[in-house]
C-alpha atoms as a PDB file:
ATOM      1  CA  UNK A   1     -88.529-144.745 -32.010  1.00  0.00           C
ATOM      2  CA  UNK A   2     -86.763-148.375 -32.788  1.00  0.00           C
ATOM      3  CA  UNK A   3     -86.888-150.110 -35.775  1.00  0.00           C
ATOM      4  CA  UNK A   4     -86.625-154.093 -34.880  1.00  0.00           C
ATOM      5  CA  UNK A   5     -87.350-157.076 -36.946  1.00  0.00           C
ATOM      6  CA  UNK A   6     -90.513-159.193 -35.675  1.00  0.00           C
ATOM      7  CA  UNK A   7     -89.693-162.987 -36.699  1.00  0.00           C
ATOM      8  CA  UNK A   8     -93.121-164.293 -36.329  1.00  0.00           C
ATOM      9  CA  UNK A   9     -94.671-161.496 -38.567  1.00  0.00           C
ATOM     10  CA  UNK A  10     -91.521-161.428 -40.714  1.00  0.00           C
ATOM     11  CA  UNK A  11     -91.672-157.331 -41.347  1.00  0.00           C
ATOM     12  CA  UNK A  12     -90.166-154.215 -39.456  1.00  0.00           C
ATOM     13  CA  UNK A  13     -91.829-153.022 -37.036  1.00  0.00           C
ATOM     14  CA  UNK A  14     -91.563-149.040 -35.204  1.00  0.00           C
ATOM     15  CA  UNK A  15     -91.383-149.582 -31.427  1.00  0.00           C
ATOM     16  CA  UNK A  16     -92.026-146.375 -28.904  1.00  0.00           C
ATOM     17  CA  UNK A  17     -88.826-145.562 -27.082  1.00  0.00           C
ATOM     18  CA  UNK A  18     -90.996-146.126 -23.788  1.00  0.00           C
ATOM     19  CA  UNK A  19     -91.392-149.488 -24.353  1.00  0.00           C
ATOM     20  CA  UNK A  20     -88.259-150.725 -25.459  1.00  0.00           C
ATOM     21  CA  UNK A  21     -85.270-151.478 -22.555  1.00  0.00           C
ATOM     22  CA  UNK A  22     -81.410-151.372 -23.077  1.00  0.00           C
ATOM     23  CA  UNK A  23     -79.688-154.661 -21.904  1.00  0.00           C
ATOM     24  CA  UNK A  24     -76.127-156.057 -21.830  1.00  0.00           C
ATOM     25  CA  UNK A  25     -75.288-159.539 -22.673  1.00  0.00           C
ATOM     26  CA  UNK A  26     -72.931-161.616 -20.337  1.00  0.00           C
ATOM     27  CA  UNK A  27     -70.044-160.685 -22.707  1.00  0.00           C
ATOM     28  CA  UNK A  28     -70.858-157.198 -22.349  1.00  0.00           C
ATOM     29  CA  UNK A  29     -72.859-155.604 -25.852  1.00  0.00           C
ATOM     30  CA  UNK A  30     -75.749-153.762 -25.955  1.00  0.00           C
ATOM     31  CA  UNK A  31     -79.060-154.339 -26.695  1.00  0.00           C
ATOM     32  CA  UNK A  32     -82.406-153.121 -27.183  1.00  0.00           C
ATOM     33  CA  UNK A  33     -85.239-155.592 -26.108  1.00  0.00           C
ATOM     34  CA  UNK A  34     -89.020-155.056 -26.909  1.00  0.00           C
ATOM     35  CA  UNK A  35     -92.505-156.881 -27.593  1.00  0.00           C
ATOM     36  CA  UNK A  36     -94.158-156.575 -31.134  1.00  0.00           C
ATOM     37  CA  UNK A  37     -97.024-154.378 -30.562  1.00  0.00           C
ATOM     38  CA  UNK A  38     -98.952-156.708 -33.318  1.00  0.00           C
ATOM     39  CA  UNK A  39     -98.022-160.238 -32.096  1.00  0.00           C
ATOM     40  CA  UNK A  40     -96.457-159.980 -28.377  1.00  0.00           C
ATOM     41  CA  UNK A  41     -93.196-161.913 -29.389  1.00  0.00           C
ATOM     42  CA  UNK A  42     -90.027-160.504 -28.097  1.00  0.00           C
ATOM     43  CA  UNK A  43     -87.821-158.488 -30.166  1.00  0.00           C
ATOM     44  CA  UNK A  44     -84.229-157.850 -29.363  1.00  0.00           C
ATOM     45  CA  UNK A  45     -82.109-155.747 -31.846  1.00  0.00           C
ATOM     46  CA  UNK A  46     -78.091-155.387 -31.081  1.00  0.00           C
ATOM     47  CA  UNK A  47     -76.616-151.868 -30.769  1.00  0.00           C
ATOM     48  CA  UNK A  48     -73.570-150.408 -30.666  1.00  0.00           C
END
């Protein structure tokens, strides 16, 4: 489970592990990209 930040609802919101993806950015950092499950809006949350 992922905790992101939705910025159209403005609240936390708990995101299945199946539905999120890990992605790199062109200068190389991770990060975890999902759609609120209230809204639809993308998500993206930086890792380490």
């Amino acid at each position: 489970m992922a905790e992101m930040f939705c910025v159209k609802c403005k609240e936390k919101k708990t995101v299945p592990d199946d539905q999120t993806t890990l992605e790199k950015t062109a200068k190389g950092r991770n990060m975890l990209r999902a759609i609120c499950p209230t809204c639809g809006t993308k998500m993206t949350k930086f890792t380490k």
